[in-house]
C-alpha atoms as a PDB file:
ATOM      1  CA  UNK A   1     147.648 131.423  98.167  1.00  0.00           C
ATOM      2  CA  UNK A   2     147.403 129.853 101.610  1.00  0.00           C
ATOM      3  CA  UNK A   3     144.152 130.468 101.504  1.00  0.00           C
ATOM      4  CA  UNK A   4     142.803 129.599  98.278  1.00  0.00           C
ATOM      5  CA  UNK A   5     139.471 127.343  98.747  1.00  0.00           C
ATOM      6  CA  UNK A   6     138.203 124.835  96.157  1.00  0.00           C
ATOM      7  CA  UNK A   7     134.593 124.559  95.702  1.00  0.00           C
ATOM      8  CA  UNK A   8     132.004 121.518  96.525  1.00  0.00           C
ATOM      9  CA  UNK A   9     130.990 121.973  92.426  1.00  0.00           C
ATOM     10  CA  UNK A  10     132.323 122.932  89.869  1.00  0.00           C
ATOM     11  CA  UNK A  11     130.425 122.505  86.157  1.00  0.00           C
ATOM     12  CA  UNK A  12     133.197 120.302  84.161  1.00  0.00           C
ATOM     13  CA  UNK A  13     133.399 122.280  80.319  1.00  0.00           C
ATOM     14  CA  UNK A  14     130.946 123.911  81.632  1.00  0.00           C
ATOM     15  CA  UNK A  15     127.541 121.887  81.859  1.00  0.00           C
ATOM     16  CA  UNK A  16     128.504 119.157  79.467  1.00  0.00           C
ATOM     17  CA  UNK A  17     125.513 117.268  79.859  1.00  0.00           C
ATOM     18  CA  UNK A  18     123.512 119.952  78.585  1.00  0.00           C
ATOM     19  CA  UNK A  19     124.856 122.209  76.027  1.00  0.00           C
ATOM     20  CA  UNK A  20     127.755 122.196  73.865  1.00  0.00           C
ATOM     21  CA  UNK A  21     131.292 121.558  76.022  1.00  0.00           C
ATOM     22  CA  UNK A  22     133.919 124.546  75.995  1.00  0.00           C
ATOM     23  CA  UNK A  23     131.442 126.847  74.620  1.00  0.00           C
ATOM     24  CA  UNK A  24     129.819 130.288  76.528  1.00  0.00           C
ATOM     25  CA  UNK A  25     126.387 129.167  75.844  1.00  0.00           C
ATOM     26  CA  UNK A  26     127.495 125.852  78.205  1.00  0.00           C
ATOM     27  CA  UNK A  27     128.860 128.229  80.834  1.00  0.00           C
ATOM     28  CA  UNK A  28     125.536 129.890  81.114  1.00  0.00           C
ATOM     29  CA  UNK A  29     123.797 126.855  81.011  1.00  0.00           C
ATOM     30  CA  UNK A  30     125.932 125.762  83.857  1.00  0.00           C
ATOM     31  CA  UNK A  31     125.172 129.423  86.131  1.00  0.00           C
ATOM     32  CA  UNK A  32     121.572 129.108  85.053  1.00  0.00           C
ATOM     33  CA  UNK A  33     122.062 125.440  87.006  1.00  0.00           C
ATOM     34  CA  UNK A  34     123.824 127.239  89.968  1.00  0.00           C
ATOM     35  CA  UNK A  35     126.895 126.187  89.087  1.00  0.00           C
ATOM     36  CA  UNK A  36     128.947 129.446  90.548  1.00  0.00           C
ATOM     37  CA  UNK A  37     132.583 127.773  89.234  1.00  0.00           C
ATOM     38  CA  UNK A  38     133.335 126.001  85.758  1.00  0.00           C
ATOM     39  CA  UNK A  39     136.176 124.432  84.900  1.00  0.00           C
ATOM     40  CA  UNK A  40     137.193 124.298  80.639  1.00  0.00           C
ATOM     41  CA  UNK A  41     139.846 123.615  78.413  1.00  0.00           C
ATOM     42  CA  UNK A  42     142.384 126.123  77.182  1.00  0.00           C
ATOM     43  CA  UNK A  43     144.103 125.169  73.990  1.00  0.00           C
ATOM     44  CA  UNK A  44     146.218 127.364  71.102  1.00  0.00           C
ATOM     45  CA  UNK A  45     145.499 127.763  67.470  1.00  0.00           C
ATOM     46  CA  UNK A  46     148.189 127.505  64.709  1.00  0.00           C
ATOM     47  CA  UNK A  47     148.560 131.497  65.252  1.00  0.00           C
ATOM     48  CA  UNK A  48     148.893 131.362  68.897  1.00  0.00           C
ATOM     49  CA  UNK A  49     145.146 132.644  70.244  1.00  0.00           C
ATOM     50  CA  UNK A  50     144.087 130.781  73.104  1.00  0.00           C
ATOM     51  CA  UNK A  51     140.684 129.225  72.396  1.00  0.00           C
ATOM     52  CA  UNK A  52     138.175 126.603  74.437  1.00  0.00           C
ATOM     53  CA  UNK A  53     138.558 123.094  73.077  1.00  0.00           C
ATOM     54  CA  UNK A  54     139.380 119.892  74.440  1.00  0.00           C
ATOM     55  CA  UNK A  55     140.666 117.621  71.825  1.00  0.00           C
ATOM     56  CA  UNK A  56     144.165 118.150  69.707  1.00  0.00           C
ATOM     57  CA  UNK A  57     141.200 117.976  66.580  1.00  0.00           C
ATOM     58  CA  UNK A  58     138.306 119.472  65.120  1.00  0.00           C
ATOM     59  CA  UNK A  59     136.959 116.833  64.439  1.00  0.00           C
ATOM     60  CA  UNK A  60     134.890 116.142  67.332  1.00  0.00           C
ATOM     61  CA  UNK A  61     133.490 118.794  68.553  1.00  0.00           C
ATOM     62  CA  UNK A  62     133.128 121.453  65.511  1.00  0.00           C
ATOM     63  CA  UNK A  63     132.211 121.317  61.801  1.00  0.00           C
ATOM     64  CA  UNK A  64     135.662 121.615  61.413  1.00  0.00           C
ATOM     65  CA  UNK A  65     138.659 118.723  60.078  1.00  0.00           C
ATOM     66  CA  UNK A  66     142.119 118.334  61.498  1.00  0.00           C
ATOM     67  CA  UNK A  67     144.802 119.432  63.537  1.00  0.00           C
ATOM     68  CA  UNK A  68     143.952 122.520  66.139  1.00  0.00           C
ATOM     69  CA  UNK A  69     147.446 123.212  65.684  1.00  0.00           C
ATOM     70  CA  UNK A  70     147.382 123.690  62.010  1.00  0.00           C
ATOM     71  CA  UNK A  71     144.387 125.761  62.380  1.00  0.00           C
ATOM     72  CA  UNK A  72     144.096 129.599  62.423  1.00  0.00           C
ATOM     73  CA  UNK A  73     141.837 131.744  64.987  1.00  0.00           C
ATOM     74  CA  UNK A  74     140.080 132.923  62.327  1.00  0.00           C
ATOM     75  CA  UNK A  75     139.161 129.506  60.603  1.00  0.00           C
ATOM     76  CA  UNK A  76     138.210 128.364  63.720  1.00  0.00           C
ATOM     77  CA  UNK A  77     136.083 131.318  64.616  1.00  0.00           C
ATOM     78  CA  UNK A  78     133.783 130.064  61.686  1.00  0.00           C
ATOM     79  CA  UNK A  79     133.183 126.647  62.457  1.00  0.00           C
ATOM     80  CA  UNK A  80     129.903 125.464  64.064  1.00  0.00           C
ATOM     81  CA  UNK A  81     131.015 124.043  67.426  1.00  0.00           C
ATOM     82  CA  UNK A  82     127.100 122.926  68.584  1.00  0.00           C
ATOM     83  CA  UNK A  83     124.971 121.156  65.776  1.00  0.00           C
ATOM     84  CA  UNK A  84     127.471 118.107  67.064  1.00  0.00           C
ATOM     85  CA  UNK A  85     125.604 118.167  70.269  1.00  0.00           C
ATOM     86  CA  UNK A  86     121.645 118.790  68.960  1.00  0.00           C
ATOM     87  CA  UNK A  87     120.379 120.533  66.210  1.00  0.00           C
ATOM     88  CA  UNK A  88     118.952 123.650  68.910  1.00  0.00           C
ATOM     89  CA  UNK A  89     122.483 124.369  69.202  1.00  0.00           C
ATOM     90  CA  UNK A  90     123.716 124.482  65.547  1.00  0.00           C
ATOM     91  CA  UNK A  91     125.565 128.185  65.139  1.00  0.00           C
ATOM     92  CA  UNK A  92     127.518 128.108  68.275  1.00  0.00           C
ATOM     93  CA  UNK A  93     131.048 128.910  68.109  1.00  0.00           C
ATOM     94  CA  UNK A  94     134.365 128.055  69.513  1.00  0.00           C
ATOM     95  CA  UNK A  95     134.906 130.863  71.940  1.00  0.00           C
ATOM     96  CA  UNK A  96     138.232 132.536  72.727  1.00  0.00           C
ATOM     97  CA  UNK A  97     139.717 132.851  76.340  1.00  0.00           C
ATOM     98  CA  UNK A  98     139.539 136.069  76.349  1.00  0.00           C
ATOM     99  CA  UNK A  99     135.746 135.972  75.518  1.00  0.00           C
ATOM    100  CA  UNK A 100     134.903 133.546  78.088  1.00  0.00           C
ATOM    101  CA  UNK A 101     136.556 135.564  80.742  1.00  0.00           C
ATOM    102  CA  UNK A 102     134.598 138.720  79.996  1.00  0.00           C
ATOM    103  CA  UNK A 103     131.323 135.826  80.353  1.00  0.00           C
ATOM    104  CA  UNK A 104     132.614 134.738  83.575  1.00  0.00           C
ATOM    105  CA  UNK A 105     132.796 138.289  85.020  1.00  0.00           C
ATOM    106  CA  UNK A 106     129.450 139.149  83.986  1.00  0.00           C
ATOM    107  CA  UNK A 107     128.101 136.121  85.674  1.00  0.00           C
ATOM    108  CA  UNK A 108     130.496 136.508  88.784  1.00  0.00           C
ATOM    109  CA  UNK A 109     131.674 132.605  88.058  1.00  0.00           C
ATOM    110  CA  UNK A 110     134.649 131.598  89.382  1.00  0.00           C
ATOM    111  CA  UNK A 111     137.253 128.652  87.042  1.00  0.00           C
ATOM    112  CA  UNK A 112     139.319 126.231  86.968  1.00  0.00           C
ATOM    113  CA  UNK A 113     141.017 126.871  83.659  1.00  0.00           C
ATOM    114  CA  UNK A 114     142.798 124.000  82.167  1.00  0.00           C
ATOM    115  CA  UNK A 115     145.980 124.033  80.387  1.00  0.00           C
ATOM    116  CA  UNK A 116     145.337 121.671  77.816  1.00  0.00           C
ATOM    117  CA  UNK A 117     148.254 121.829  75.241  1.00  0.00           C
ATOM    118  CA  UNK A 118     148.977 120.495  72.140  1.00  0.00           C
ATOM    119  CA  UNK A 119     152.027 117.938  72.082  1.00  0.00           C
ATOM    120  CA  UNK A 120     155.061 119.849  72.278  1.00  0.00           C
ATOM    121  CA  UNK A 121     153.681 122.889  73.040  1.00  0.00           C
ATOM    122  CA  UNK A 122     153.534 122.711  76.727  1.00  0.00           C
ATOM    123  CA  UNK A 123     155.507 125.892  77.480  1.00  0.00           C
ATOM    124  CA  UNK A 124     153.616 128.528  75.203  1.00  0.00           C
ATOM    125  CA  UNK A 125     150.531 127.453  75.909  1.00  0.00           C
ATOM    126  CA  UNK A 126     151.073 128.073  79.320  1.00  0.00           C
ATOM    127  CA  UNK A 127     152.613 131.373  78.508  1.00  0.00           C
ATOM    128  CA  UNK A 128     149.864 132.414  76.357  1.00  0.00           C
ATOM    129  CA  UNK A 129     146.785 131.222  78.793  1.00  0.00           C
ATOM    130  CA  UNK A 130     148.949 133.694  81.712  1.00  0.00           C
ATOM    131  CA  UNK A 131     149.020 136.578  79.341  1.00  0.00           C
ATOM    132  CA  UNK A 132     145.412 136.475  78.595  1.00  0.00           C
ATOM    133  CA  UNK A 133     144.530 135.750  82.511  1.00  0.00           C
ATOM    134  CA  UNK A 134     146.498 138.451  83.420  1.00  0.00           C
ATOM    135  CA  UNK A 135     145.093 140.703  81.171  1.00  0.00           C
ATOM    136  CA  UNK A 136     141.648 140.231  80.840  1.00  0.00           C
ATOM    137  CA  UNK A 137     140.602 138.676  84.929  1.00  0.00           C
ATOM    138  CA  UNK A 138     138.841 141.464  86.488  1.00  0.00           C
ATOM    139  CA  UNK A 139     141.727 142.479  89.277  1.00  0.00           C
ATOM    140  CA  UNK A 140     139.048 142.883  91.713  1.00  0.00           C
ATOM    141  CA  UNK A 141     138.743 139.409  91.452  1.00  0.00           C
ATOM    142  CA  UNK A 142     140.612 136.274  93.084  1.00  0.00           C
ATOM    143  CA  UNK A 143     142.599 134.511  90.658  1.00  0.00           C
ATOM    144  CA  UNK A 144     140.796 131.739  88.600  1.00  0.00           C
ATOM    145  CA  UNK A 145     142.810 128.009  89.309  1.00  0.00           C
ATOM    146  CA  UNK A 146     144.956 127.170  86.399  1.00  0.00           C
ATOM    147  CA  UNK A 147     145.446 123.207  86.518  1.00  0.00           C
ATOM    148  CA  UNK A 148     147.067 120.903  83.853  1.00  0.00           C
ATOM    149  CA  UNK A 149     148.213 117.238  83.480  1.00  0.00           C
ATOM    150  CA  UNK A 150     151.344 118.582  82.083  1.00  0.00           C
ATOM    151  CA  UNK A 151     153.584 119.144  84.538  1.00  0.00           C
ATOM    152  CA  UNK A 152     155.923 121.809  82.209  1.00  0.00           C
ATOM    153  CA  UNK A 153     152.642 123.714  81.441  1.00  0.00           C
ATOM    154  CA  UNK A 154     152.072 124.163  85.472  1.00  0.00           C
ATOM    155  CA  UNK A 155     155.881 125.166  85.706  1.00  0.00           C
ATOM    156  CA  UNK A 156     155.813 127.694  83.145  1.00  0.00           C
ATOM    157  CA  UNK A 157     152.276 129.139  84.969  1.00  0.00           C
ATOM    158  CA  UNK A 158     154.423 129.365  88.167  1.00  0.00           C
ATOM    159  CA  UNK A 159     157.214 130.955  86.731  1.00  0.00           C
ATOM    160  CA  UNK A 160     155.241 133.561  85.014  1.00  0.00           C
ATOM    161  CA  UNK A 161     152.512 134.050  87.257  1.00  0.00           C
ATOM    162  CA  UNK A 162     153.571 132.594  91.174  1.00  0.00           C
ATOM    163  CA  UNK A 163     150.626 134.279  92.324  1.00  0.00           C
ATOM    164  CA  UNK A 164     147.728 132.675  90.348  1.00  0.00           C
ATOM    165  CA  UNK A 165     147.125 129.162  91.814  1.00  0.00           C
ATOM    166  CA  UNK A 166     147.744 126.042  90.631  1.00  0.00           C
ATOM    167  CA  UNK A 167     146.072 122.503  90.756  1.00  0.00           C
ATOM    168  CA  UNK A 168     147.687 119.445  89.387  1.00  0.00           C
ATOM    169  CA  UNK A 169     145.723 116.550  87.379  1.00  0.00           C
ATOM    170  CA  UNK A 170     146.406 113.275  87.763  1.00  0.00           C
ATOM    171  CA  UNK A 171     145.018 110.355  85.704  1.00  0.00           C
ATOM    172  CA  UNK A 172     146.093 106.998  87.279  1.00  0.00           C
ATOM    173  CA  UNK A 173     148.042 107.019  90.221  1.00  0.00           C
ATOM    174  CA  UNK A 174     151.703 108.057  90.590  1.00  0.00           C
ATOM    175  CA  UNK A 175     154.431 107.324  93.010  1.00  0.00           C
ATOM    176  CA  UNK A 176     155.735 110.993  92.892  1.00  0.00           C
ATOM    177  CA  UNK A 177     152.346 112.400  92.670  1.00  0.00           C
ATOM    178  CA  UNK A 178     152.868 114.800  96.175  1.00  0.00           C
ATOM    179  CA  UNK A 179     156.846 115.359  95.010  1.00  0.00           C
ATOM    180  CA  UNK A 180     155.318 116.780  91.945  1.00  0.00           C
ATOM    181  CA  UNK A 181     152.439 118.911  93.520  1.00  0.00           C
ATOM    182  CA  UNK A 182     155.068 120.295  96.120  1.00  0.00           C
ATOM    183  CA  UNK A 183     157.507 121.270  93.586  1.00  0.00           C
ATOM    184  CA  UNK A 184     154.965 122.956  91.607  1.00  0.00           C
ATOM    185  CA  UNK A 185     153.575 124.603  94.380  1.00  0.00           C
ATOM    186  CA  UNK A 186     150.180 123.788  93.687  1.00  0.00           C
ATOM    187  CA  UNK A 187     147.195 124.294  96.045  1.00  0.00           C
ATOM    188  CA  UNK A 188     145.214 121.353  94.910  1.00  0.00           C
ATOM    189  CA  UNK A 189     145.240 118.036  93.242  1.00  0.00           C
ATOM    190  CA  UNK A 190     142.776 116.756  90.654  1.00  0.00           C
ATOM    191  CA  UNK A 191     142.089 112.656  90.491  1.00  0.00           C
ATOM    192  CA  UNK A 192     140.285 110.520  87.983  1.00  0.00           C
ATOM    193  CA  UNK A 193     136.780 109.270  89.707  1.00  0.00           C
ATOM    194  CA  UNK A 194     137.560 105.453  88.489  1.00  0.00           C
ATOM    195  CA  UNK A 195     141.211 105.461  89.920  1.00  0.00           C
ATOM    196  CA  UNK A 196     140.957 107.578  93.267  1.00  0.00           C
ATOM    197  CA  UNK A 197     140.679 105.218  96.504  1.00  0.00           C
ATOM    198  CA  UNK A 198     140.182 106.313 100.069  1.00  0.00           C
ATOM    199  CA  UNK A 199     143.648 105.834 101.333  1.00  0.00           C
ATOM    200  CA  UNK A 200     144.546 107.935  98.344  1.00  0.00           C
ATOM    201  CA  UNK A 201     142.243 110.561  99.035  1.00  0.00           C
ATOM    202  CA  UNK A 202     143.026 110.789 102.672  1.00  0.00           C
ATOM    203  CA  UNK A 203     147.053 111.023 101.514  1.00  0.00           C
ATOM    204  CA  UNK A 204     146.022 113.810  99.402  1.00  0.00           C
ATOM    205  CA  UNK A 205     144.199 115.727 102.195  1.00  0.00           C
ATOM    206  CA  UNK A 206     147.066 114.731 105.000  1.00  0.00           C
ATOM    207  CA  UNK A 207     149.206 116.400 102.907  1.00  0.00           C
ATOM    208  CA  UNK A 208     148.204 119.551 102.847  1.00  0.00           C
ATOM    209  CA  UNK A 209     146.150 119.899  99.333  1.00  0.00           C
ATOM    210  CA  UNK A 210     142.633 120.478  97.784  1.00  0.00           C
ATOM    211  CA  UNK A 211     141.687 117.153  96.634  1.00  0.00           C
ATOM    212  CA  UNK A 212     138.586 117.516  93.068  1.00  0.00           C
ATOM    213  CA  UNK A 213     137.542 114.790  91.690  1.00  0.00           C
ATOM    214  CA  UNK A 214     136.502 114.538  87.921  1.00  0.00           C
ATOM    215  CA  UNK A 215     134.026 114.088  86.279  1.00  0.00           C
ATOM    216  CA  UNK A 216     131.665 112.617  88.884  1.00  0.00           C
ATOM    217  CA  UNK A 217     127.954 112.282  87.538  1.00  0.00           C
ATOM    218  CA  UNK A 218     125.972 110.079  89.815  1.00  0.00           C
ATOM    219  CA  UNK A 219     124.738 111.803  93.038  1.00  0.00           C
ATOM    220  CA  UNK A 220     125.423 108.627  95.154  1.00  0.00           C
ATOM    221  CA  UNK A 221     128.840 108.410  94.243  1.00  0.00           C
ATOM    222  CA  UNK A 222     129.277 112.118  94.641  1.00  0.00           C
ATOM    223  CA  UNK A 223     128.432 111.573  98.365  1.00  0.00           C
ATOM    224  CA  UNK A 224     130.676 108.497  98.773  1.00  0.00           C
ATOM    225  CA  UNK A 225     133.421 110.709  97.344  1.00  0.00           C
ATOM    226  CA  UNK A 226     132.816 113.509 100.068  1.00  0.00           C
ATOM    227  CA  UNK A 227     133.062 110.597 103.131  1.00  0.00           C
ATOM    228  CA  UNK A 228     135.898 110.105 101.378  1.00  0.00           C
ATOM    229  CA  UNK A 229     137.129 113.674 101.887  1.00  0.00           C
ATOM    230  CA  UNK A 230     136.933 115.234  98.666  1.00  0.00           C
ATOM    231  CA  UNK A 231     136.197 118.935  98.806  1.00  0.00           C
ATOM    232  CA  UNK A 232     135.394 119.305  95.421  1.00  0.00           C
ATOM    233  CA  UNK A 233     133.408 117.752  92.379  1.00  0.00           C
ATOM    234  CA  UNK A 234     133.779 118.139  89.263  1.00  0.00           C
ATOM    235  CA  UNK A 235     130.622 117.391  87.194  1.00  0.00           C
ATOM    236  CA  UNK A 236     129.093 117.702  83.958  1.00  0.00           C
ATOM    237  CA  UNK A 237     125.467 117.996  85.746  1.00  0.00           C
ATOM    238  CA  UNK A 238     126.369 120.701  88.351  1.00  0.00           C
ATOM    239  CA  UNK A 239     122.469 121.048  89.312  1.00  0.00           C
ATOM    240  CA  UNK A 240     122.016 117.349  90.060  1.00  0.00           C
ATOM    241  CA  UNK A 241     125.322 117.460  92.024  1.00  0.00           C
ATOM    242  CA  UNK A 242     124.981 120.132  93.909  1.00  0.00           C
ATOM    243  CA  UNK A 243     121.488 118.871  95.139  1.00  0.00           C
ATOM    244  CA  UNK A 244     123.711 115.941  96.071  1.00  0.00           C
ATOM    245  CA  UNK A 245     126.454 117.734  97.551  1.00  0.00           C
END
């Protein structure tokens, strides 16, 4: 894993800006943009399939009500997860993991899959997200980068797969924040844009780790960041980035 590489952009759910988030029509929206990495979230159903979605609700971001928890695959599977966004996009679905992998392949995309579990479910999402990786990721691939606030979730990824790397998120900053990346044995961390400062940044890259940055729109700030030393950014609008970066 020693030499595992972030890159300069990656499309954040996608290309949020302009289609959908977490769906596969986003992901090609985001390789149509040159995006060559997306990152998503990874999240179980009620019944244990791991599908793309962000919040612990339907609410949001489907046709849907409630709990994604409480929900079945197959309930899911029905709901319209684009009219939300614009009426051009009405009919999209909620894609599976499994699904978006076989995209991803097709488009030779790279991701950064996050683990995005449900409260108390940490461990088998984890679990779950490895099996289908393992599975379903073209071998003659590299590895996508699993990454997750939770801190169990990452442990559980380690434990079942050591040799798929791992990035951890941070939100706001954190005394133990390189204690917990070491101990994880992650390759990269991930800070929040409006709480990442330079001496952080350049504590992050002294030590040894990929530093990303989400979710960084604005092409001026996106070059500010990389003085700063971030490698990577992660963006909803990976074209204007990337003409940035």
């Amino acid at each position: 894993m020693g030499d595992f590489q972030l890159p300069k952009v990656v499309g954040h759910r996608g290309a949020a800006t302009y289609a959908p988030e977490n769906t596969l029509e986003s992901m090609r929206e985001a390789a149509n943009r040159g995006a060559r990495w997306v990152e998503f979230d990874a999240k179980l159903t009620g019944d244990g399939i791991v599908i793309l979605m962000h919040d612990e609700t339907l609410d949001r971001t489907t046709s849907g009500h409630g709990l994604v928890a409480q929900a079945s695959a197959r309930d899911i599977a029905l709901l319209d997860a684009g009219g939300w966004f614009g009426a051009d996009w009405k009919g999209v679905r909620v894609p599976q993991l499994a699904d978006s992998l076989a995209l991803l392949a097709e488009l030779d995309m790279q991701a950064n899959i996050e683990i995005k579990p449900c409260p108390g479910r940490e461990i088998e999402t984890a679990q779950a997200v490895v099996d289908v990786v393992q599975r379903r990721w073209p071998k003659d691939r590299p590895w996508p980068l699993l990454s997750s606030f939770s801190r169990a979730s990452l442990e559980q990824a380690r434990a079942a797969a050591p040799d798929v790397p791992r990035g951890l998120l941070i939100w706001k900053f954190v005394d133990d924040w390189e204690e917990a990346a070491t101990a994880l044995g992650c390759v990269s961390v991930h800070c929040a844009d409006q709480f990442l400062t330079p001496s952080w940044a350049a504590e992050i890259r002294k030590a040894g780790f990929g530093l990303a940055v989400y979710t960084v729109n604005d092409p001026a700030r996106a070059r500010e960041l990389q003085a700063w030393g971030v490698q990577c950014l992660i963006t909803d609008s990976p074209d204007a980035i990337l003409a940035a970066a």
